[in-house]
PDB file of N, CA and C in Angstrom:
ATOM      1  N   UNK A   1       9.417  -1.980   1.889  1.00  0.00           N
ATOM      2  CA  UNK A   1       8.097  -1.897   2.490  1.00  0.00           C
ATOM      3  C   UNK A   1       7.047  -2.285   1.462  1.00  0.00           C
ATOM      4  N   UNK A   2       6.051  -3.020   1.736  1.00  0.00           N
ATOM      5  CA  UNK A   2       4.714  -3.718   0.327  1.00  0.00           C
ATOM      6  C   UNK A   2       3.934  -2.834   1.227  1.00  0.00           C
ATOM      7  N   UNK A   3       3.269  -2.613   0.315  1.00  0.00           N
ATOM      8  CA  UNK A   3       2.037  -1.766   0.032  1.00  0.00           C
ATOM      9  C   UNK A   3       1.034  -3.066  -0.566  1.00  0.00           C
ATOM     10  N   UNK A   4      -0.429  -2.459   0.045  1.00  0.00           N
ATOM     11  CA  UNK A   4      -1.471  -3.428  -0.469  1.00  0.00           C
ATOM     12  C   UNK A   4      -3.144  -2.447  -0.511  1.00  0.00           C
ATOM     13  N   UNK A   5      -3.443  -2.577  -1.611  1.00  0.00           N
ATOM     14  CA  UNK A   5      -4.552  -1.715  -1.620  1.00  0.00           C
ATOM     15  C   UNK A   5      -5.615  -2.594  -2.660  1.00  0.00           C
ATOM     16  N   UNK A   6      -7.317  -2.530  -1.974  1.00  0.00           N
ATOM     17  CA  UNK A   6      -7.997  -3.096  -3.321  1.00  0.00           C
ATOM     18  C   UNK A   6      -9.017  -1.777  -2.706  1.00  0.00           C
ATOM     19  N   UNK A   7     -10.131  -2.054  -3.924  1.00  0.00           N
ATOM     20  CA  UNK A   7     -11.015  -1.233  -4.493  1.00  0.00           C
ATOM     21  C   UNK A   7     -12.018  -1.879  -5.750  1.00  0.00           C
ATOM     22  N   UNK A   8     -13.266  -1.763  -5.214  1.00  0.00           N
ATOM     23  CA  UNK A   8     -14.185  -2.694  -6.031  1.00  0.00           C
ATOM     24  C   UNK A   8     -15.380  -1.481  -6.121  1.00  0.00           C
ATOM     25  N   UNK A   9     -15.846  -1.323  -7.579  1.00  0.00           N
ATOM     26  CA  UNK A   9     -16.990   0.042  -7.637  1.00  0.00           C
ATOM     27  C   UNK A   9     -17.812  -0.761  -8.359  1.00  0.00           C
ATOM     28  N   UNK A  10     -19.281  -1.005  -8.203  1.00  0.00           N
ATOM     29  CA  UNK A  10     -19.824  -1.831  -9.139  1.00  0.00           C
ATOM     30  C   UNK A  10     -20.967  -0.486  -9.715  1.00  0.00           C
ATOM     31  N   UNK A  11     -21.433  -0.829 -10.577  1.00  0.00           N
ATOM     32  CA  UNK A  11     -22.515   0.154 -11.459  1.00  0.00           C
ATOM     33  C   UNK A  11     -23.168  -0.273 -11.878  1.00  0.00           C
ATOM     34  N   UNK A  12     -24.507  -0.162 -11.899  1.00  0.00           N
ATOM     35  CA  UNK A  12     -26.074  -0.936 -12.698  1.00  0.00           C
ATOM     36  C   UNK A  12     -26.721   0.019 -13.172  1.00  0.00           C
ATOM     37  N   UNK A  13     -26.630  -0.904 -14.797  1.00  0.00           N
ATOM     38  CA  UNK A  13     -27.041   0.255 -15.278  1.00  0.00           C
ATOM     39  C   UNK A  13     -28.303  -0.966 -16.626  1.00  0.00           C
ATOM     40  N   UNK A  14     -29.504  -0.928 -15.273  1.00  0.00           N
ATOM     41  CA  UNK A  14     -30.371  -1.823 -16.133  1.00  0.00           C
ATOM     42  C   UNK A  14     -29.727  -3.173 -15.943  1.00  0.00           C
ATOM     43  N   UNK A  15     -30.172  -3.851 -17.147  1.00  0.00           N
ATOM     44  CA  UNK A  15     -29.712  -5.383 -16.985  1.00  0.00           C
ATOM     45  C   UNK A  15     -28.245  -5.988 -16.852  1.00  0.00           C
ATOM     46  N   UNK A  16     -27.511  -4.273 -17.128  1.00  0.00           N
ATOM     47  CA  UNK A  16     -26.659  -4.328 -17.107  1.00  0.00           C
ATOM     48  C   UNK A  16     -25.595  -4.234 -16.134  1.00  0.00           C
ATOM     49  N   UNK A  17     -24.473  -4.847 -15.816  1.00  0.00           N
ATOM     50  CA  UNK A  17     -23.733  -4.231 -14.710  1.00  0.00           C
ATOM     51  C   UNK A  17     -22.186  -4.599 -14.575  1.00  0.00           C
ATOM     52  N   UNK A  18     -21.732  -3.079 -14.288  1.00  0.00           N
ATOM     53  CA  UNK A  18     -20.064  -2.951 -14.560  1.00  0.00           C
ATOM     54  C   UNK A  18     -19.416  -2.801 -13.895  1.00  0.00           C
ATOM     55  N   UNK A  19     -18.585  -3.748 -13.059  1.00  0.00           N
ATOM     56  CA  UNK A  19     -17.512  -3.641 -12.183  1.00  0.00           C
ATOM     57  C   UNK A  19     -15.550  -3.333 -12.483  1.00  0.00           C
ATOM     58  N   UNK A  20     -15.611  -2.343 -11.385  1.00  0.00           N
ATOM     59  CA  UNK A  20     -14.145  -1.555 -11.132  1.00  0.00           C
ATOM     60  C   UNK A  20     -13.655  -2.167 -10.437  1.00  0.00           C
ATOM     61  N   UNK A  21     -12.497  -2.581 -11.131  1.00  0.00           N
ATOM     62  CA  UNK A  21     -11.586  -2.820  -9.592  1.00  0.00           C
ATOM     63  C   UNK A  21     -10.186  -2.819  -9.911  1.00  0.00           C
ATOM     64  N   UNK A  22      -9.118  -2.285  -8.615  1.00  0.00           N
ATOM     65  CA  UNK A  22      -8.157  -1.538  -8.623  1.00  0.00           C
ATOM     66  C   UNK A  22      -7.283  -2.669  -7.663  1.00  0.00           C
ATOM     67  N   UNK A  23      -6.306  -3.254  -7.487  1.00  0.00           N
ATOM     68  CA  UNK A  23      -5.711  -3.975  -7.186  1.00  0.00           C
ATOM     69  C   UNK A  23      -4.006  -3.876  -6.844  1.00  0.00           C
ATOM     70  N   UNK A  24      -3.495  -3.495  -6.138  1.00  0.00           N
ATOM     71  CA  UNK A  24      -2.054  -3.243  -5.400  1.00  0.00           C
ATOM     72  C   UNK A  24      -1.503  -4.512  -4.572  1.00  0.00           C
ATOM     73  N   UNK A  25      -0.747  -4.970  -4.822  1.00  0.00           N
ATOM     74  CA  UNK A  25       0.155  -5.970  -4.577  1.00  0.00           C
ATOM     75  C   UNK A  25       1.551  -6.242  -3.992  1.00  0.00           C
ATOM     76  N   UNK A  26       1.865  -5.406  -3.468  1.00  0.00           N
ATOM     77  CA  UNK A  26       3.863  -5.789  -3.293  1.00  0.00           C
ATOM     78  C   UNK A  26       4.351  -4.674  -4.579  1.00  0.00           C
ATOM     79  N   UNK A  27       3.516  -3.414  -4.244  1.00  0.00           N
ATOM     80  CA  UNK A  27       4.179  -2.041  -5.049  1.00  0.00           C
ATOM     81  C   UNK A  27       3.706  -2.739  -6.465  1.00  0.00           C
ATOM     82  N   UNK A  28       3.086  -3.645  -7.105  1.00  0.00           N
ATOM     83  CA  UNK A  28       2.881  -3.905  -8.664  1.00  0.00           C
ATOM     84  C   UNK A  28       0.994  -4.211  -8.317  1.00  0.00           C
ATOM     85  N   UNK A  29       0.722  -3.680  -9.286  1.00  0.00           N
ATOM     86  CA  UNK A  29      -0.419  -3.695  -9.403  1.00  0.00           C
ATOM     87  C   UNK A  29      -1.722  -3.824 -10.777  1.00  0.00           C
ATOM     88  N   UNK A  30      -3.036  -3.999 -11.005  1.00  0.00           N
ATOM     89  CA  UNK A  30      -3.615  -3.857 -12.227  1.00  0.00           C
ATOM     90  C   UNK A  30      -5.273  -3.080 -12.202  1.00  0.00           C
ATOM     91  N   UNK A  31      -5.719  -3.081 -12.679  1.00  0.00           N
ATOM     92  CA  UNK A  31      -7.244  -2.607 -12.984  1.00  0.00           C
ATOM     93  C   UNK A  31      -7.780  -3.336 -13.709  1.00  0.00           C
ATOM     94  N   UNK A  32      -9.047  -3.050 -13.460  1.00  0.00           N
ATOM     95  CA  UNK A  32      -9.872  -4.256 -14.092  1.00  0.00           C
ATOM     96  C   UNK A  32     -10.907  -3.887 -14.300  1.00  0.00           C
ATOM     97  N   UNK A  33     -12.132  -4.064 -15.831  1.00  0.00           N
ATOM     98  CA  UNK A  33     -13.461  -3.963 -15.855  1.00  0.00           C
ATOM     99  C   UNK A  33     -14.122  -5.460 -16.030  1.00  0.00           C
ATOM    100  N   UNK A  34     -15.074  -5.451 -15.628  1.00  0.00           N
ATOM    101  CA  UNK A  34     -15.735  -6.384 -16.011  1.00  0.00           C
ATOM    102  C   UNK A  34     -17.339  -6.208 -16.001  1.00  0.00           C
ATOM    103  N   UNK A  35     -17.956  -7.006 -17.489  1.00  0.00           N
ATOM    104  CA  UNK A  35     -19.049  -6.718 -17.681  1.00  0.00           C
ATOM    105  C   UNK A  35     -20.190  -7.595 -17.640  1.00  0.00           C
ATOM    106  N   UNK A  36     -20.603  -7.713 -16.894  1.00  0.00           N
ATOM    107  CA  UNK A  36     -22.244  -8.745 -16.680  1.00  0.00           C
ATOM    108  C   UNK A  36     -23.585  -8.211 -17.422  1.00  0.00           C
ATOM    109  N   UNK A  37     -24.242  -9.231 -17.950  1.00  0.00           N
ATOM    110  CA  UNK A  37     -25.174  -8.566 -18.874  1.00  0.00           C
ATOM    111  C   UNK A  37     -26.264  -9.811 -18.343  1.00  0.00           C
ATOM    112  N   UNK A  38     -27.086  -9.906 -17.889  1.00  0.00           N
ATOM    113  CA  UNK A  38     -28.927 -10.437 -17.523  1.00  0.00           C
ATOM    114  C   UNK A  38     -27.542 -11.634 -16.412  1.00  0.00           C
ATOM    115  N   UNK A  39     -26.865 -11.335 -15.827  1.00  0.00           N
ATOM    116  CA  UNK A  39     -26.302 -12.122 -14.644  1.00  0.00           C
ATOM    117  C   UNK A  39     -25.027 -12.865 -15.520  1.00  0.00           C
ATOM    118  N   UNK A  40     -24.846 -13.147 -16.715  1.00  0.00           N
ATOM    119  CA  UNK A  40     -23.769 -13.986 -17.458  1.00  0.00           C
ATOM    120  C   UNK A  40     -22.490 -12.552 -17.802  1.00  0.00           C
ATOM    121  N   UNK A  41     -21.478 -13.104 -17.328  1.00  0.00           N
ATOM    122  CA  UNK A  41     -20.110 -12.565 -17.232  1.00  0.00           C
ATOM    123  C   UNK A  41     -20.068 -12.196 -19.229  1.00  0.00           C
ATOM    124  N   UNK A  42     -20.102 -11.230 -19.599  1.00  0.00           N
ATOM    125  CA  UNK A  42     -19.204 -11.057 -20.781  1.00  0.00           C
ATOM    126  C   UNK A  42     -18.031 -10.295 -20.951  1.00  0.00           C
ATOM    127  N   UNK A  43     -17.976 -10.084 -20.801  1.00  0.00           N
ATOM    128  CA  UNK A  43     -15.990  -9.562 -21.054  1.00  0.00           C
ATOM    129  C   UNK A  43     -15.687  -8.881 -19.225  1.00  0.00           C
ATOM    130  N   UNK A  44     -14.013  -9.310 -19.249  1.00  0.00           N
ATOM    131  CA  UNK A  44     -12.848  -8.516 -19.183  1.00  0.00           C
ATOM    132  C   UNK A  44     -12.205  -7.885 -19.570  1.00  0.00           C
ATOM    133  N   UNK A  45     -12.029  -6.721 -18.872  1.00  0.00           N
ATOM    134  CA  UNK A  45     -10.225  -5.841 -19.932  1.00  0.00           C
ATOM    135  C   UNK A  45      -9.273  -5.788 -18.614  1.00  0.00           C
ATOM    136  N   UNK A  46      -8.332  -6.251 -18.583  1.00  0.00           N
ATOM    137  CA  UNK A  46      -7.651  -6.224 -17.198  1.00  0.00           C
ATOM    138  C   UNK A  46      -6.009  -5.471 -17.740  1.00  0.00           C
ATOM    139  N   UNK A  47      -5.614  -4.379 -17.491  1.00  0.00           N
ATOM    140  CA  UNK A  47      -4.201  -3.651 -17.466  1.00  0.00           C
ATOM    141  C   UNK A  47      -3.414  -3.670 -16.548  1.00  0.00           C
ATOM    142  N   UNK A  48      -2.121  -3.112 -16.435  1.00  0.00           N
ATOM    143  CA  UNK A  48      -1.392  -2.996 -15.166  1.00  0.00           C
ATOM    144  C   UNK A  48      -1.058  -1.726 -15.486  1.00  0.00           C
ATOM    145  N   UNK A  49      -1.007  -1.485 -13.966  1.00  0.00           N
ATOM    146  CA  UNK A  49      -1.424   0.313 -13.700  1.00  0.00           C
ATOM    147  C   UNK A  49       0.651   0.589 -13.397  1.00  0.00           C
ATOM    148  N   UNK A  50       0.781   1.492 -13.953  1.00  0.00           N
ATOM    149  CA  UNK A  50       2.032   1.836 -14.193  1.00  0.00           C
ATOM    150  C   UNK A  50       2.572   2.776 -12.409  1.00  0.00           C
ATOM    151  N   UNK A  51       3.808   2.886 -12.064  1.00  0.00           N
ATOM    152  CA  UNK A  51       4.278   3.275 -11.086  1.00  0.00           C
ATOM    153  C   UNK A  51       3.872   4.501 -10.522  1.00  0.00           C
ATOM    154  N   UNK A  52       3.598   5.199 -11.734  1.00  0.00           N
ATOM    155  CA  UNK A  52       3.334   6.239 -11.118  1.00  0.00           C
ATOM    156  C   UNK A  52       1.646   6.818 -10.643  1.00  0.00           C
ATOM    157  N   UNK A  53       0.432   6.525 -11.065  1.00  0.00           N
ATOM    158  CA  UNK A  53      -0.606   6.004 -10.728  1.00  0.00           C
ATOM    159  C   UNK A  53      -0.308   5.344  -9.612  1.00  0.00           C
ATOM    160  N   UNK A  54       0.769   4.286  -9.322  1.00  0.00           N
ATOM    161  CA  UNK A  54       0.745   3.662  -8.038  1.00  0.00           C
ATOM    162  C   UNK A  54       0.960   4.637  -6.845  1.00  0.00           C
ATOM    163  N   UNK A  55       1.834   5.601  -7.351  1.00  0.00           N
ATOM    164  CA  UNK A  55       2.557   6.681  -6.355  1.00  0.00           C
ATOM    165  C   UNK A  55       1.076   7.199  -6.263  1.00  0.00           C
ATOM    166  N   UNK A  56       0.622   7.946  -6.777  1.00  0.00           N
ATOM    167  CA  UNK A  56      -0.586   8.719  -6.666  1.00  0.00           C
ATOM    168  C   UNK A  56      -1.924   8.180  -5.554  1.00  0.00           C
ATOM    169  N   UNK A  57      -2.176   6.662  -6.052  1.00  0.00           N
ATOM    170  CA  UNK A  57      -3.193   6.232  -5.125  1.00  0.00           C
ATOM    171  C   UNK A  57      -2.349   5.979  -3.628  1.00  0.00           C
ATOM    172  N   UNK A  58      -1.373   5.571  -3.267  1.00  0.00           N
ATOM    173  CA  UNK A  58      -0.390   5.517  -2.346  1.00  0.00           C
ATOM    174  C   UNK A  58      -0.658   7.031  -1.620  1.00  0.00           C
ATOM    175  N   UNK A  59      -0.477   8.235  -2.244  1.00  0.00           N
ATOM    176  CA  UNK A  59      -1.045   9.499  -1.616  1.00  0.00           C
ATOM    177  C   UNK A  59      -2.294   9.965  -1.203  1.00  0.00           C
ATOM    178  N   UNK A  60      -3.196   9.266  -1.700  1.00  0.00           N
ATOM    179  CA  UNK A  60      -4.731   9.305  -1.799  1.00  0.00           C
ATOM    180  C   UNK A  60      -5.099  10.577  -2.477  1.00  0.00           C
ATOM    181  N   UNK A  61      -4.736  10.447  -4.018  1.00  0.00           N
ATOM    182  CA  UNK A  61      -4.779  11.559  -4.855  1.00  0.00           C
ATOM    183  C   UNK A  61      -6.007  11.139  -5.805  1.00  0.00           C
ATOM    184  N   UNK A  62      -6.822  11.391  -6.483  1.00  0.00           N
ATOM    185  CA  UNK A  62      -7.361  10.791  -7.648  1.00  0.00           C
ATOM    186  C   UNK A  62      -7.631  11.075  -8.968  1.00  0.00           C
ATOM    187  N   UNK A  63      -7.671  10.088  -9.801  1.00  0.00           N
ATOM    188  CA  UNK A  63      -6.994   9.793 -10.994  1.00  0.00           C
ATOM    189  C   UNK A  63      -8.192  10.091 -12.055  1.00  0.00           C
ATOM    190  N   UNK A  64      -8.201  10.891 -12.605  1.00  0.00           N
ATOM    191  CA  UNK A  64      -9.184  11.003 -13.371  1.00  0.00           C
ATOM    192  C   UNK A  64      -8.731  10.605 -14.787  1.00  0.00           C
ATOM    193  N   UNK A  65      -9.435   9.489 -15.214  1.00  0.00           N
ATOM    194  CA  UNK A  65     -10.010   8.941 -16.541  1.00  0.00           C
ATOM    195  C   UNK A  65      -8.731   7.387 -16.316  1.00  0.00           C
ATOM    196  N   UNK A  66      -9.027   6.954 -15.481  1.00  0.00           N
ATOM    197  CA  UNK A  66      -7.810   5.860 -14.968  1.00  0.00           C
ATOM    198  C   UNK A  66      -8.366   4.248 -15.955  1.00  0.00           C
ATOM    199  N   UNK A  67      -9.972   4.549 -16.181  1.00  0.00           N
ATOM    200  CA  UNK A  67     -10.116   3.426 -16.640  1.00  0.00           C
ATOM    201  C   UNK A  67     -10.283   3.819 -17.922  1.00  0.00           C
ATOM    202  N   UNK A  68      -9.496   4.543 -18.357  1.00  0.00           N
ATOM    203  CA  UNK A  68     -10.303   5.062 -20.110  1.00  0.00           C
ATOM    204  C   UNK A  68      -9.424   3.954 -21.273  1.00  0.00           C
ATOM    205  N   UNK A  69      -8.179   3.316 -20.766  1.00  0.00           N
ATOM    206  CA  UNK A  69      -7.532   2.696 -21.464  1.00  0.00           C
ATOM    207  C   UNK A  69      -7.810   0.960 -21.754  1.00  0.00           C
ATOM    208  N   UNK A  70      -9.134   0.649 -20.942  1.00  0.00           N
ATOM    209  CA  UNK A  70      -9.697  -0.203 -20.595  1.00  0.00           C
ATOM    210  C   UNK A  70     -10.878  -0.389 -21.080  1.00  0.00           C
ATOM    211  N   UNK A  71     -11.674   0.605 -21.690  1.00  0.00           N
ATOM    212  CA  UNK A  71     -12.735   0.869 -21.943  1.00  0.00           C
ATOM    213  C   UNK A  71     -12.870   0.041 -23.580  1.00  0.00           C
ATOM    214  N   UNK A  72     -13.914  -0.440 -23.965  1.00  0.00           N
ATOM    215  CA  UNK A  72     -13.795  -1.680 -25.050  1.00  0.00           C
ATOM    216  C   UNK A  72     -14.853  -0.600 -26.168  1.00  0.00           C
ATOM    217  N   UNK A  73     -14.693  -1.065 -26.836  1.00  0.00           N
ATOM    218  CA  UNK A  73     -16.053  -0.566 -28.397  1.00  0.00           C
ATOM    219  C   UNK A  73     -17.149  -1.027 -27.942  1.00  0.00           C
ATOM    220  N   UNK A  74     -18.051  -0.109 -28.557  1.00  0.00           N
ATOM    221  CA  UNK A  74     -19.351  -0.779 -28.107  1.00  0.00           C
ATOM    222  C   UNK A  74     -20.095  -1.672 -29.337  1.00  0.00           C
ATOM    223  N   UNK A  75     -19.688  -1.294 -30.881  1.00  0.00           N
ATOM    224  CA  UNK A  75     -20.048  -1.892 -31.797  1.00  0.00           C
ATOM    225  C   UNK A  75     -18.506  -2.268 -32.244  1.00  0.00           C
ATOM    226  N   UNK A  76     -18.586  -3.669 -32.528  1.00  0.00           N
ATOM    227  CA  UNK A  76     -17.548  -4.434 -33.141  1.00  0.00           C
ATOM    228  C   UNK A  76     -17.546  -4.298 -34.386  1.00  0.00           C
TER     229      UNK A  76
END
């Protein structure tokens, strides 16, 4: 049986703005940030979300701190 799930959270914060998104595929799946700054794209961090997180959103459970492994430095 495939399973298919998306999920898009966007956030503005000022000139700034940060999009979530959660992506399920045929039971394999990834997460994704992405960061826009005055409208120009600067970074991606894109992971793949492990089976069991998959089981969880599959239940409609939620995941607290799901994007923390994604999350970039703020000073380089």
């Amino acid at each position: 049986m495939t399973y298919s799930y998306s999920n898009i959270q966007t956030k503005q914060l000022g000139p700034k703005r940060i999009t979530h998104k959660v992506i399920i595929k045929n039971n394999n799946g990834h997460k994704s940030i992405t960061i826009f700054k005055n409208g120009k794209h600067i970074k991606t961090v894109k992971k793949k979300i492990s089976k069991k997180h998959i089981n969880l959103i599959k239940c409609k459970k939620f995941i607290k701190g799901l994007f923390n492994e994604c999350k970039t430095r703020k000073n380089k």
